[in-house]
PDB file of N, CA and C in Angstrom:
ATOM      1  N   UNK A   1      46.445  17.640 173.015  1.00  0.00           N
ATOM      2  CA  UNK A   1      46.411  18.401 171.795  1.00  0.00           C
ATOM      3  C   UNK A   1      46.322  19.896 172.083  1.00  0.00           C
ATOM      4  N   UNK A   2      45.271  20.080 173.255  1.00  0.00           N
ATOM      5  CA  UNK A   2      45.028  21.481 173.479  1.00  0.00           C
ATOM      6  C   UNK A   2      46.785  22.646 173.796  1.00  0.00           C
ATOM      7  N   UNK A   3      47.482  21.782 174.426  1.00  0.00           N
ATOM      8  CA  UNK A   3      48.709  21.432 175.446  1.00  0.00           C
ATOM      9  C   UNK A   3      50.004  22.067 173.781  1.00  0.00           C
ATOM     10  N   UNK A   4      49.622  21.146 172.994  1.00  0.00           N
ATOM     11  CA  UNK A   4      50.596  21.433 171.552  1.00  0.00           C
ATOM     12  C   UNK A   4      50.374  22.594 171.164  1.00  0.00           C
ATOM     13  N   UNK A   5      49.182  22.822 170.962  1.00  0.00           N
ATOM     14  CA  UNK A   5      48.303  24.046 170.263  1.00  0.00           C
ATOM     15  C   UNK A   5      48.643  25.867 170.863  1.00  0.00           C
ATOM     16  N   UNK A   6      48.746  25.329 172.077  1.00  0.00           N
ATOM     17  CA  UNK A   6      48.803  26.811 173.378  1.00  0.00           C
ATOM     18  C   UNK A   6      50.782  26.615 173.261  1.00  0.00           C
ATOM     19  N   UNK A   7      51.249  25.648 172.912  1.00  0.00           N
ATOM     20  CA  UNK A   7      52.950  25.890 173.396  1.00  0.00           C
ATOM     21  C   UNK A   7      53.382  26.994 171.504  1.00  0.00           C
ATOM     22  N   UNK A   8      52.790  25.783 170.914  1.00  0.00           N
ATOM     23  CA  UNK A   8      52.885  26.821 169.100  1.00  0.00           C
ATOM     24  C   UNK A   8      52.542  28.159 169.006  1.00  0.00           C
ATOM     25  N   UNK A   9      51.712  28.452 169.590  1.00  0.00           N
ATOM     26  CA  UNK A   9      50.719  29.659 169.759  1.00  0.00           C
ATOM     27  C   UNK A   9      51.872  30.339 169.968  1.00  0.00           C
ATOM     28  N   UNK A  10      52.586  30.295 171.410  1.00  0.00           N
ATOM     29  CA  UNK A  10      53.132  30.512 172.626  1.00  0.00           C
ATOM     30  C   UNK A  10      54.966  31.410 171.764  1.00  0.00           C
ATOM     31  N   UNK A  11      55.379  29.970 171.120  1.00  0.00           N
ATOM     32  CA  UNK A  11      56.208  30.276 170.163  1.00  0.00           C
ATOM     33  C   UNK A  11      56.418  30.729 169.075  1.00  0.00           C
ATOM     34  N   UNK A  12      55.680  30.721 168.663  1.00  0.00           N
ATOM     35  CA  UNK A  12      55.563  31.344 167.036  1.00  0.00           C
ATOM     36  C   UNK A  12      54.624  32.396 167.043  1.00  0.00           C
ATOM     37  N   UNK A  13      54.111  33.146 168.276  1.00  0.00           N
ATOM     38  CA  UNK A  13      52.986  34.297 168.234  1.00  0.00           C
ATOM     39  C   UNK A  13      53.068  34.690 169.795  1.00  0.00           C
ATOM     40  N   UNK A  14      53.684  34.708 170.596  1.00  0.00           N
ATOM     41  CA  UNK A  14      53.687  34.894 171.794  1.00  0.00           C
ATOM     42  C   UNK A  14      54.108  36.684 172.098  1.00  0.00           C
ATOM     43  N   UNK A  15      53.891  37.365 173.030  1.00  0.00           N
ATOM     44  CA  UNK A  15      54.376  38.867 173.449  1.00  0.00           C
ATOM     45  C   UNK A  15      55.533  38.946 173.409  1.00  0.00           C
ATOM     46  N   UNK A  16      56.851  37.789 173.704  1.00  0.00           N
ATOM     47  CA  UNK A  16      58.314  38.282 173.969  1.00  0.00           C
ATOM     48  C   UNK A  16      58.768  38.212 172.391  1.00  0.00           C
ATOM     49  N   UNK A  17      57.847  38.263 171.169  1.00  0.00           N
ATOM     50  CA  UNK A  17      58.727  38.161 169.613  1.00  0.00           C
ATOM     51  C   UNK A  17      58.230  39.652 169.622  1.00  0.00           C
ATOM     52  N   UNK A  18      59.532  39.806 168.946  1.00  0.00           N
ATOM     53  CA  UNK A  18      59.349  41.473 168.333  1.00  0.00           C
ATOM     54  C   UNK A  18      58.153  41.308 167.214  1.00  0.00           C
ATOM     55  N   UNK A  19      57.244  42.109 166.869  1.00  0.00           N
ATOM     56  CA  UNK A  19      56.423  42.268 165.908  1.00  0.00           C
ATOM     57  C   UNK A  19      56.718  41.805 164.413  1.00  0.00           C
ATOM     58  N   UNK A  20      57.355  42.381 164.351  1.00  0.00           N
ATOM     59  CA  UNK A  20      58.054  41.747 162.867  1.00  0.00           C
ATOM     60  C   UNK A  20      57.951  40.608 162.708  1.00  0.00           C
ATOM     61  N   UNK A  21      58.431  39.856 163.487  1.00  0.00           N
ATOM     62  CA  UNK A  21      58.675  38.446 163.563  1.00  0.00           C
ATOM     63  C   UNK A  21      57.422  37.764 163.841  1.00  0.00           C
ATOM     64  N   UNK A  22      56.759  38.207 164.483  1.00  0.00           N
ATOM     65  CA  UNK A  22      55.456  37.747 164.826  1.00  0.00           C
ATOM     66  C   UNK A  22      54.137  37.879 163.394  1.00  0.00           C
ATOM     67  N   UNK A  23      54.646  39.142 162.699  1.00  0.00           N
ATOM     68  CA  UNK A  23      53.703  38.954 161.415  1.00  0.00           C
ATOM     69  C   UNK A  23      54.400  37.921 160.301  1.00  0.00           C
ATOM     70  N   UNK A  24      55.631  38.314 160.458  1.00  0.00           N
ATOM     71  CA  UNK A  24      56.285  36.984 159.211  1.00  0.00           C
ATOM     72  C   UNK A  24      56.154  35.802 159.217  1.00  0.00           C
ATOM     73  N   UNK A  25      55.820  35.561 161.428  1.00  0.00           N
ATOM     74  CA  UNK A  25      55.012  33.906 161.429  1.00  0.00           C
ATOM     75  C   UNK A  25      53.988  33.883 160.709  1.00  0.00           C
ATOM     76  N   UNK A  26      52.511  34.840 161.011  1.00  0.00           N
ATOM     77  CA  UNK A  26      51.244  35.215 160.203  1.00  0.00           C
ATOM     78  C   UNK A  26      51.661  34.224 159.070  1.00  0.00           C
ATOM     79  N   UNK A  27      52.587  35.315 158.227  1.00  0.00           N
ATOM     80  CA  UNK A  27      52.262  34.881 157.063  1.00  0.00           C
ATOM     81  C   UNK A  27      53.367  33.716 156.315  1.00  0.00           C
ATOM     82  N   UNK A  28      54.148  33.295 157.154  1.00  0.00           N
ATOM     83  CA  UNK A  28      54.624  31.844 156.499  1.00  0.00           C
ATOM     84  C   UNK A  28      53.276  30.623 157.503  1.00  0.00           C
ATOM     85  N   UNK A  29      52.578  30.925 158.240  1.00  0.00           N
ATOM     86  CA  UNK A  29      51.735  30.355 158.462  1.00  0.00           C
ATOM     87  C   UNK A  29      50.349  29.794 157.472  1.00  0.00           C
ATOM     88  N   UNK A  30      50.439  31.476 156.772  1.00  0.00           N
ATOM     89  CA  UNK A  30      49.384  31.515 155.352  1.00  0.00           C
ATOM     90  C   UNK A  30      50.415  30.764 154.202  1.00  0.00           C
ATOM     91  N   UNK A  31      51.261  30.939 154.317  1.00  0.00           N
ATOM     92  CA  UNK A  31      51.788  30.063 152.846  1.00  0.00           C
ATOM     93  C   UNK A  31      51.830  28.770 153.617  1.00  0.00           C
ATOM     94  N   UNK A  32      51.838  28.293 154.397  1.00  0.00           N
ATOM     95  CA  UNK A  32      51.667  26.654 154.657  1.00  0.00           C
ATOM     96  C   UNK A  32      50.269  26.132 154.395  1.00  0.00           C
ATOM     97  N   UNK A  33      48.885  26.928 154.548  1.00  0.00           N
ATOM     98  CA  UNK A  33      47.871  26.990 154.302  1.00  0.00           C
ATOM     99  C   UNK A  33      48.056  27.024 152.762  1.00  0.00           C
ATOM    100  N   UNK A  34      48.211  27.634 152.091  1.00  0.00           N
ATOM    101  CA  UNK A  34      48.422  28.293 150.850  1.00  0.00           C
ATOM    102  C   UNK A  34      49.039  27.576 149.725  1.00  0.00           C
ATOM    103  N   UNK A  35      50.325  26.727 150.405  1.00  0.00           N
ATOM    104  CA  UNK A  35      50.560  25.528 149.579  1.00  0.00           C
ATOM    105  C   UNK A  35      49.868  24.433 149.587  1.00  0.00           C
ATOM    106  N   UNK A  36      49.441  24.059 150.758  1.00  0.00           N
ATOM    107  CA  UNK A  36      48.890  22.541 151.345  1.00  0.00           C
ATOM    108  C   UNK A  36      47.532  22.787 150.262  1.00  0.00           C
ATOM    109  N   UNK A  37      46.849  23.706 150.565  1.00  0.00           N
ATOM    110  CA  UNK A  37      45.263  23.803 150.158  1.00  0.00           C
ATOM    111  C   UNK A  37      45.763  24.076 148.239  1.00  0.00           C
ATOM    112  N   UNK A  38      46.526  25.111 147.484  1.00  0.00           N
ATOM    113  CA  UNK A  38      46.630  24.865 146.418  1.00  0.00           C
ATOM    114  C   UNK A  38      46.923  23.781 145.818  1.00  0.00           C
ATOM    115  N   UNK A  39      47.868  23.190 146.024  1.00  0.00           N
ATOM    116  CA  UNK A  39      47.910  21.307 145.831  1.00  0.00           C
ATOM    117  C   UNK A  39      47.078  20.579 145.749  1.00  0.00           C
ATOM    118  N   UNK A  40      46.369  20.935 146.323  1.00  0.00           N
ATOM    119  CA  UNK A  40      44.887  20.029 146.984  1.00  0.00           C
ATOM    120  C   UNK A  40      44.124  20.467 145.378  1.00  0.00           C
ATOM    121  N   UNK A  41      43.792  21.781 145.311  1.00  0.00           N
ATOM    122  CA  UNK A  41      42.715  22.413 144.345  1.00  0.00           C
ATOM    123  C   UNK A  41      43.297  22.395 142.984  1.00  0.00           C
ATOM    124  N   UNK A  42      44.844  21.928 143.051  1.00  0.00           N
ATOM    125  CA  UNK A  42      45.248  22.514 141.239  1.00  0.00           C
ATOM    126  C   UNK A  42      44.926  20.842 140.991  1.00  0.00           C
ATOM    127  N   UNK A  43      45.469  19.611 141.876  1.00  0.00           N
ATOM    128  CA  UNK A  43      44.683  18.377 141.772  1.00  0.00           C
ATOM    129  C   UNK A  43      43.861  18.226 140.613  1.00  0.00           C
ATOM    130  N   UNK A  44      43.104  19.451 140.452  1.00  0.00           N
ATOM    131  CA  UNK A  44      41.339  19.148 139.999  1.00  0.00           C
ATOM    132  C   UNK A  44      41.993  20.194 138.078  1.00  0.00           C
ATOM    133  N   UNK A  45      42.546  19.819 137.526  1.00  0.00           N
ATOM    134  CA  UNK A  45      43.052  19.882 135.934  1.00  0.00           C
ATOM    135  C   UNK A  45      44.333  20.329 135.581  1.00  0.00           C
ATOM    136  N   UNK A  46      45.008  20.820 136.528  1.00  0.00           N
ATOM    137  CA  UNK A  46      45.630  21.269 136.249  1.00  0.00           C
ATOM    138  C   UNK A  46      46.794  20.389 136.095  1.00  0.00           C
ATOM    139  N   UNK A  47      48.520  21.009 135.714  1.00  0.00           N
ATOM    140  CA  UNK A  47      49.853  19.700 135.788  1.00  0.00           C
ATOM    141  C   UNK A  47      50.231  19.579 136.702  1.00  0.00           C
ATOM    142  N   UNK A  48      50.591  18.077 136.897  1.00  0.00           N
ATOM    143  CA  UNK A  48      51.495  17.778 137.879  1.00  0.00           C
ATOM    144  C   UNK A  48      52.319  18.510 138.377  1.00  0.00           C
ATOM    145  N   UNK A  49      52.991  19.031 137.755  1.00  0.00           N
ATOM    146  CA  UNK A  49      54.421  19.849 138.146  1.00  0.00           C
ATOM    147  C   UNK A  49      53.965  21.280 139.323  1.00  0.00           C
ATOM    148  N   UNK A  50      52.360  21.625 138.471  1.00  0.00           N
ATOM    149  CA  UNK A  50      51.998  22.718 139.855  1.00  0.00           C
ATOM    150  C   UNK A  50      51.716  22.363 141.053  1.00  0.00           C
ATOM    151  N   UNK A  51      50.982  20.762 141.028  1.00  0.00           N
ATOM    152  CA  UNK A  51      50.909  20.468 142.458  1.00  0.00           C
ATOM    153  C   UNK A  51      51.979  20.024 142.819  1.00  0.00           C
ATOM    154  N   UNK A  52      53.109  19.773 142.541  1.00  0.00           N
ATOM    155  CA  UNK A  52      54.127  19.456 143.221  1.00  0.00           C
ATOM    156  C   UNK A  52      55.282  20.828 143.586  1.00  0.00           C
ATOM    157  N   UNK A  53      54.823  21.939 142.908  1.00  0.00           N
ATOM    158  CA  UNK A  53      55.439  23.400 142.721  1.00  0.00           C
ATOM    159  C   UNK A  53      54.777  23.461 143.932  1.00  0.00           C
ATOM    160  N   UNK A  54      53.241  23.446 144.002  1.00  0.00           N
ATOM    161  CA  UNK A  54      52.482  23.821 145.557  1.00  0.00           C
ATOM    162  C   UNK A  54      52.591  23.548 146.496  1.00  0.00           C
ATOM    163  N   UNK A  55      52.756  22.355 146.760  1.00  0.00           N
ATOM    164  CA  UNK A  55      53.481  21.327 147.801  1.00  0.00           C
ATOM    165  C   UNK A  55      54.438  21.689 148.226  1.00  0.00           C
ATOM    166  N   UNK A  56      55.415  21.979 147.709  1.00  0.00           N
ATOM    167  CA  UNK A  56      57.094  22.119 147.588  1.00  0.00           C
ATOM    168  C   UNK A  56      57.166  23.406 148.710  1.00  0.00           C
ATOM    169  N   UNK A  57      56.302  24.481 148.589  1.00  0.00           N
ATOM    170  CA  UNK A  57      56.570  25.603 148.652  1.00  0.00           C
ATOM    171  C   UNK A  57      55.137  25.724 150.217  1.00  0.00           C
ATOM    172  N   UNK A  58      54.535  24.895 150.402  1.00  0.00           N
ATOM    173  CA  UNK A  58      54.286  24.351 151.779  1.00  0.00           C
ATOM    174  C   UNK A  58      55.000  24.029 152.410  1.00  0.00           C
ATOM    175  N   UNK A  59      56.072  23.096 152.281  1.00  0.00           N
ATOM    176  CA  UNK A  59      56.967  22.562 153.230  1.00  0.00           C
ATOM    177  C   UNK A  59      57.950  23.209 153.322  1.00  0.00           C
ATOM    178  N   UNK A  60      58.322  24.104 152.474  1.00  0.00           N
ATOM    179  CA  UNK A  60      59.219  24.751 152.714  1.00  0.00           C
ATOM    180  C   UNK A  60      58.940  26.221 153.847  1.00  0.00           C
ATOM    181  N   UNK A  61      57.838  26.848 153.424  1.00  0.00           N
ATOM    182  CA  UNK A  61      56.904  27.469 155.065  1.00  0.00           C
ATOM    183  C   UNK A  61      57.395  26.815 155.946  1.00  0.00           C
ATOM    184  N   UNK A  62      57.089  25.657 156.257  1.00  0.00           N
ATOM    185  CA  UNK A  62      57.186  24.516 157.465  1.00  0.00           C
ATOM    186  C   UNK A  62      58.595  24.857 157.879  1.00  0.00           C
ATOM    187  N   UNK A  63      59.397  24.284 156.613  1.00  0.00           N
ATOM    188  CA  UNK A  63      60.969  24.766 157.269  1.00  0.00           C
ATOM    189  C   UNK A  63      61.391  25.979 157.359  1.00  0.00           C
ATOM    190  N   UNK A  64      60.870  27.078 157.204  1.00  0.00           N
ATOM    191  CA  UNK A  64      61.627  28.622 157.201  1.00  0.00           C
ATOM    192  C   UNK A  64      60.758  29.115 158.671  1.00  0.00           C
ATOM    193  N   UNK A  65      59.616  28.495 159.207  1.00  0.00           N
ATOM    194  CA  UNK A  65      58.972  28.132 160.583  1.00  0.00           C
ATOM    195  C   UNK A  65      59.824  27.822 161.732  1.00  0.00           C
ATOM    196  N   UNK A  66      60.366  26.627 161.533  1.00  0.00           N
ATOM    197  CA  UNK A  66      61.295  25.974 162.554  1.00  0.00           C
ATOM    198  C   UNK A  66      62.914  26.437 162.064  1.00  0.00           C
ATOM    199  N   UNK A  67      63.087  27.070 160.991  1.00  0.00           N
ATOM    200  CA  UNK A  67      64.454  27.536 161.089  1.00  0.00           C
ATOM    201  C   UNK A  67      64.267  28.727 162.037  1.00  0.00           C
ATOM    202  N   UNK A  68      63.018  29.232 161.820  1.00  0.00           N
ATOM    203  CA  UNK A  68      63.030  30.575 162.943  1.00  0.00           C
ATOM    204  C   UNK A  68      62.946  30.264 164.018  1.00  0.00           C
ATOM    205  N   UNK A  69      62.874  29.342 163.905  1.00  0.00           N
ATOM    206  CA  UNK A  69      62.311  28.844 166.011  1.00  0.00           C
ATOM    207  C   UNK A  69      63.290  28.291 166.205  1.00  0.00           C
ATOM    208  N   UNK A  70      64.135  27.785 165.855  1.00  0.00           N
ATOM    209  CA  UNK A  70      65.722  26.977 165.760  1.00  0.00           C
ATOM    210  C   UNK A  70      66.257  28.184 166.609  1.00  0.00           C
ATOM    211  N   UNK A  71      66.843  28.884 165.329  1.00  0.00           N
ATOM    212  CA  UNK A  71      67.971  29.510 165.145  1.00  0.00           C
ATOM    213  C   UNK A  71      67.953  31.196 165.291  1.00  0.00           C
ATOM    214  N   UNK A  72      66.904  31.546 165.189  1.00  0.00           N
ATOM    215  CA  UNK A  72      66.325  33.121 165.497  1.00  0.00           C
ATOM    216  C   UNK A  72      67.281  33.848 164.697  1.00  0.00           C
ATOM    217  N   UNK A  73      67.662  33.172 163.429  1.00  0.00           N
ATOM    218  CA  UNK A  73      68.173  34.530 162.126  1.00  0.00           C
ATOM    219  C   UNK A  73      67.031  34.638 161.429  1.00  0.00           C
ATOM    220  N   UNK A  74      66.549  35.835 162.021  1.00  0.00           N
ATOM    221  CA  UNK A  74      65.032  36.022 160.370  1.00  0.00           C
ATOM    222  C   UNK A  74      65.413  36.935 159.974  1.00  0.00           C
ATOM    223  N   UNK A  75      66.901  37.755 159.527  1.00  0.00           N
ATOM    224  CA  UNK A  75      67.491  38.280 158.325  1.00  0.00           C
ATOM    225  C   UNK A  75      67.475  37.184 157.335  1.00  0.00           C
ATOM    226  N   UNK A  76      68.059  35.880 157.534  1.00  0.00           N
ATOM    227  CA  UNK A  76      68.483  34.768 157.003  1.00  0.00           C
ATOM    228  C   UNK A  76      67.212  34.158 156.393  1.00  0.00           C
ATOM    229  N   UNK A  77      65.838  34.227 156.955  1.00  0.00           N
ATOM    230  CA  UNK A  77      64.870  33.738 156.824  1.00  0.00           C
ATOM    231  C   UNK A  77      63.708  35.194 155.871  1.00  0.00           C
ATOM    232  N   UNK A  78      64.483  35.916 156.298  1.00  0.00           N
ATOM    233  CA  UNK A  78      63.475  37.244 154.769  1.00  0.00           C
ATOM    234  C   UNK A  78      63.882  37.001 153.388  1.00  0.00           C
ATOM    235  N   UNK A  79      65.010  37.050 153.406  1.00  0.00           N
ATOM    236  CA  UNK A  79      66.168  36.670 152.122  1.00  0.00           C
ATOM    237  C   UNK A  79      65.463  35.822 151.632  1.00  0.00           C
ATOM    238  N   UNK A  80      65.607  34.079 152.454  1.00  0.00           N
ATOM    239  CA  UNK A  80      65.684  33.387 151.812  1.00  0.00           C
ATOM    240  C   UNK A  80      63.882  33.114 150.881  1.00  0.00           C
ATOM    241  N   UNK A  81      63.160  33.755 151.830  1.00  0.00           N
ATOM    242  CA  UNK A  81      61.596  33.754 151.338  1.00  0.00           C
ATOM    243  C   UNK A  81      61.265  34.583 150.305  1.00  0.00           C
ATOM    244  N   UNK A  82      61.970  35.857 150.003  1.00  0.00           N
ATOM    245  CA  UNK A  82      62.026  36.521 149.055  1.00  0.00           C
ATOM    246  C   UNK A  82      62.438  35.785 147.804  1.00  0.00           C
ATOM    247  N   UNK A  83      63.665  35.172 147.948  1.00  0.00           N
ATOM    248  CA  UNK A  83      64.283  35.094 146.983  1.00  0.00           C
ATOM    249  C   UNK A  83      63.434  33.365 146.295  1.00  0.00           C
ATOM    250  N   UNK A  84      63.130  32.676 147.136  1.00  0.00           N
ATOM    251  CA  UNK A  84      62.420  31.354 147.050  1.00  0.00           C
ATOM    252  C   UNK A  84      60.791  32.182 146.544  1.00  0.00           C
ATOM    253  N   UNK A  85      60.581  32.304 147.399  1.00  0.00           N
ATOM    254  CA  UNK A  85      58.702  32.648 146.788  1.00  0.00           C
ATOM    255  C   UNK A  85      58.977  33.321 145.929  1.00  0.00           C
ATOM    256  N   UNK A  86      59.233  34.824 145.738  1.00  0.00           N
ATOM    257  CA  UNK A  86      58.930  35.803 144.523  1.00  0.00           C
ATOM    258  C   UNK A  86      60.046  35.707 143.431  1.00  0.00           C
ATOM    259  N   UNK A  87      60.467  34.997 143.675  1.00  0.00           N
ATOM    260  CA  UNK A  87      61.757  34.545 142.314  1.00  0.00           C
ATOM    261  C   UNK A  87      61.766  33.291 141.897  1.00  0.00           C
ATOM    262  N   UNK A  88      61.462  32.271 142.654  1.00  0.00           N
ATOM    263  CA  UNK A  88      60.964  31.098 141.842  1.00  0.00           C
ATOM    264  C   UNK A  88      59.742  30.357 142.362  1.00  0.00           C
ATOM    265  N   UNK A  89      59.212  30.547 143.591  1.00  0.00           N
ATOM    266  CA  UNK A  89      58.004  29.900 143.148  1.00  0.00           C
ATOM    267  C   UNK A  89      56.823  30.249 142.275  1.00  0.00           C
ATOM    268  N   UNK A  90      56.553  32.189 142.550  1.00  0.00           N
ATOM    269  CA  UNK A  90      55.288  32.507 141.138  1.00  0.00           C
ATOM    270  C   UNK A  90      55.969  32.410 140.001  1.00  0.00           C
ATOM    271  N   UNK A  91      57.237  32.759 139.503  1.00  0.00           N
ATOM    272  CA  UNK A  91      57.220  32.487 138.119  1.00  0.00           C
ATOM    273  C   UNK A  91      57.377  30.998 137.846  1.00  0.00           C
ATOM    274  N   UNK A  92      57.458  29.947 138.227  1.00  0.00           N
ATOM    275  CA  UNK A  92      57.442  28.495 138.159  1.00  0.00           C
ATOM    276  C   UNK A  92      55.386  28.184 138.063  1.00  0.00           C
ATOM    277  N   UNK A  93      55.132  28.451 139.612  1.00  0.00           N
ATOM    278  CA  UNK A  93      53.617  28.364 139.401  1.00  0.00           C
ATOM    279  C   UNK A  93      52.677  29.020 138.066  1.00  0.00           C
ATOM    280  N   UNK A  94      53.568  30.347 137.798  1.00  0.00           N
ATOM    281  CA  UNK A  94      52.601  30.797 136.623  1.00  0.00           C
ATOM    282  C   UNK A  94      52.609  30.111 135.467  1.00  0.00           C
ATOM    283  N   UNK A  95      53.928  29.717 135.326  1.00  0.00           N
ATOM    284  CA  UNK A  95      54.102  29.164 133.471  1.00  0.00           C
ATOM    285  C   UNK A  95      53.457  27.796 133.617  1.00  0.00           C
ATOM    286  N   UNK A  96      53.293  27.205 134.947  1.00  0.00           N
ATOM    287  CA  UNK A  96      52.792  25.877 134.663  1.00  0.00           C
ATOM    288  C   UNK A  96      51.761  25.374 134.800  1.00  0.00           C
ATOM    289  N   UNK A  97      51.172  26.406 135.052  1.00  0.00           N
ATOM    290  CA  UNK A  97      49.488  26.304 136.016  1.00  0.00           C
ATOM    291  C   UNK A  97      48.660  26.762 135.292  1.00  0.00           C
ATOM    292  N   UNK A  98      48.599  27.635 134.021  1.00  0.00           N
ATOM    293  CA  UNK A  98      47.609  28.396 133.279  1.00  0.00           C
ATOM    294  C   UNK A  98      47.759  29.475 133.482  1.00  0.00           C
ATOM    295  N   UNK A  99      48.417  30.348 133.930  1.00  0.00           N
ATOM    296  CA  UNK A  99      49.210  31.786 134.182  1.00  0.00           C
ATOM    297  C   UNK A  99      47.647  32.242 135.194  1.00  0.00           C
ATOM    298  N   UNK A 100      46.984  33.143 135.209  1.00  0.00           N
ATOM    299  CA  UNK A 100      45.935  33.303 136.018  1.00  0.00           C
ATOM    300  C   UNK A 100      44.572  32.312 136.396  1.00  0.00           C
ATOM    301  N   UNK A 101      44.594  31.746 135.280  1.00  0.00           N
ATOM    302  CA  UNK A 101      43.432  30.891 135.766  1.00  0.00           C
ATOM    303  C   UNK A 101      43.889  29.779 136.238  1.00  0.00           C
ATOM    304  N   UNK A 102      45.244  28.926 137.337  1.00  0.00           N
ATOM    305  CA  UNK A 102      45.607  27.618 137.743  1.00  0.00           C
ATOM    306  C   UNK A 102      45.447  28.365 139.414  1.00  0.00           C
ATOM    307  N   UNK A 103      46.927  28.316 139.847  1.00  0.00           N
ATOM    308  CA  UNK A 103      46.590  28.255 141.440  1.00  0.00           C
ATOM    309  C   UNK A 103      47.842  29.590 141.933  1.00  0.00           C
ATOM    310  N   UNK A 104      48.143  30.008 140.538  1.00  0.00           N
ATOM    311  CA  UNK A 104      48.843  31.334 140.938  1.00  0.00           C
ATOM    312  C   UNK A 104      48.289  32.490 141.253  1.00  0.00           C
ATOM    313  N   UNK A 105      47.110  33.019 141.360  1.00  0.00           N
ATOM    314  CA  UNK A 105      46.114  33.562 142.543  1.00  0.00           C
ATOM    315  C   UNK A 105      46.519  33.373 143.873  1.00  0.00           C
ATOM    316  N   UNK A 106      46.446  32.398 144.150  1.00  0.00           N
ATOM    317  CA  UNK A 106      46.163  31.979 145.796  1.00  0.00           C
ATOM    318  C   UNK A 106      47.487  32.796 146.462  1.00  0.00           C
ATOM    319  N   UNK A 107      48.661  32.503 145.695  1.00  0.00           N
ATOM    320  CA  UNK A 107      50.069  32.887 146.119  1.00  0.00           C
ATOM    321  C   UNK A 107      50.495  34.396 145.881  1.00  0.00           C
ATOM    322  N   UNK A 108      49.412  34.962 144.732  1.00  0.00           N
ATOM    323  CA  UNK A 108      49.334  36.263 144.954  1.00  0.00           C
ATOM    324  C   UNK A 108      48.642  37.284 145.684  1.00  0.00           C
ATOM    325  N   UNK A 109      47.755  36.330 146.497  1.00  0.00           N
ATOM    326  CA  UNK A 109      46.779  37.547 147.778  1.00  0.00           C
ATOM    327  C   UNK A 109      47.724  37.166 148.635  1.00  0.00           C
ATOM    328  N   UNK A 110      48.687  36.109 149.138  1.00  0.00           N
ATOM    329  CA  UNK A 110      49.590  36.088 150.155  1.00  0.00           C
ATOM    330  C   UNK A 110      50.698  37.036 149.917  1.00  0.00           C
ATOM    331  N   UNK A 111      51.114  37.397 148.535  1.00  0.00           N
ATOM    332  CA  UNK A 111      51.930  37.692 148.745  1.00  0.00           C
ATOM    333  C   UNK A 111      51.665  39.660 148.859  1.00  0.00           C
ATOM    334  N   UNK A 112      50.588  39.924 148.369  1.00  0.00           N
ATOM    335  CA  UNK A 112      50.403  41.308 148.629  1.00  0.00           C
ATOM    336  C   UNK A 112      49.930  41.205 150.110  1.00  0.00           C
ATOM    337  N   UNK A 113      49.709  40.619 150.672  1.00  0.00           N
ATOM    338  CA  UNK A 113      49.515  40.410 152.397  1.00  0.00           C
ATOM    339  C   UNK A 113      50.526  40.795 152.939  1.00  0.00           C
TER     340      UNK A 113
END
């Protein structure tokens, strides 16, 4: 496990990534946190549709992760996070979650991060 942990590290945060790339891991790292754990917490009253909005937008971190580690276009991978998170996942999360009081918070300290 230790062995998995030090190779991820290694790849997705290591000295030979240009900086850039190394904070955009940071923080599609925090939106994998960010979806997984909102899902978890909107669970507790909120609609279906947000925990599955929350979810959605975890795994998709996951894949814009390994598309970078794939394929090393993170022009291809700013775009597409821009245009996915701040164009449809908060306005989807807001209208369905209780606009400030559901789990559209969580996605807005990531995203001023």
């Amino acid at each position: 496990m230790k062995k998995l942990i030090n190779k991820l590290i290694h790849d997705y945060f290591g000295a030979h990534l240009d900086l850039r790339v190394r904070l955009f891991n940071v923080l599609a790292v925090a939106g994998v946190c960010n979806g997984f754990l909102s899902g978890v917490i909107v669970l507790d009253g909120e609609s279906p549709l947000s925990t599955v909005v929350s979810l959605i937008s975890g795994f998709a971190s996951v894949a814009i992760l390994i598309f970078n580690a794939l394929t090393k276009r993170y022009r291809v991978s700013y775009i597409f996070t821009i245009l996915f998170v701040f164009f449809g996942v908060f306005p989807i999360l807001f209208f369905t979650s209780s606009g400030a009081y559901g789990s559209t918070p969580y996605f807005f300290v990531v995203a001023v991060a």
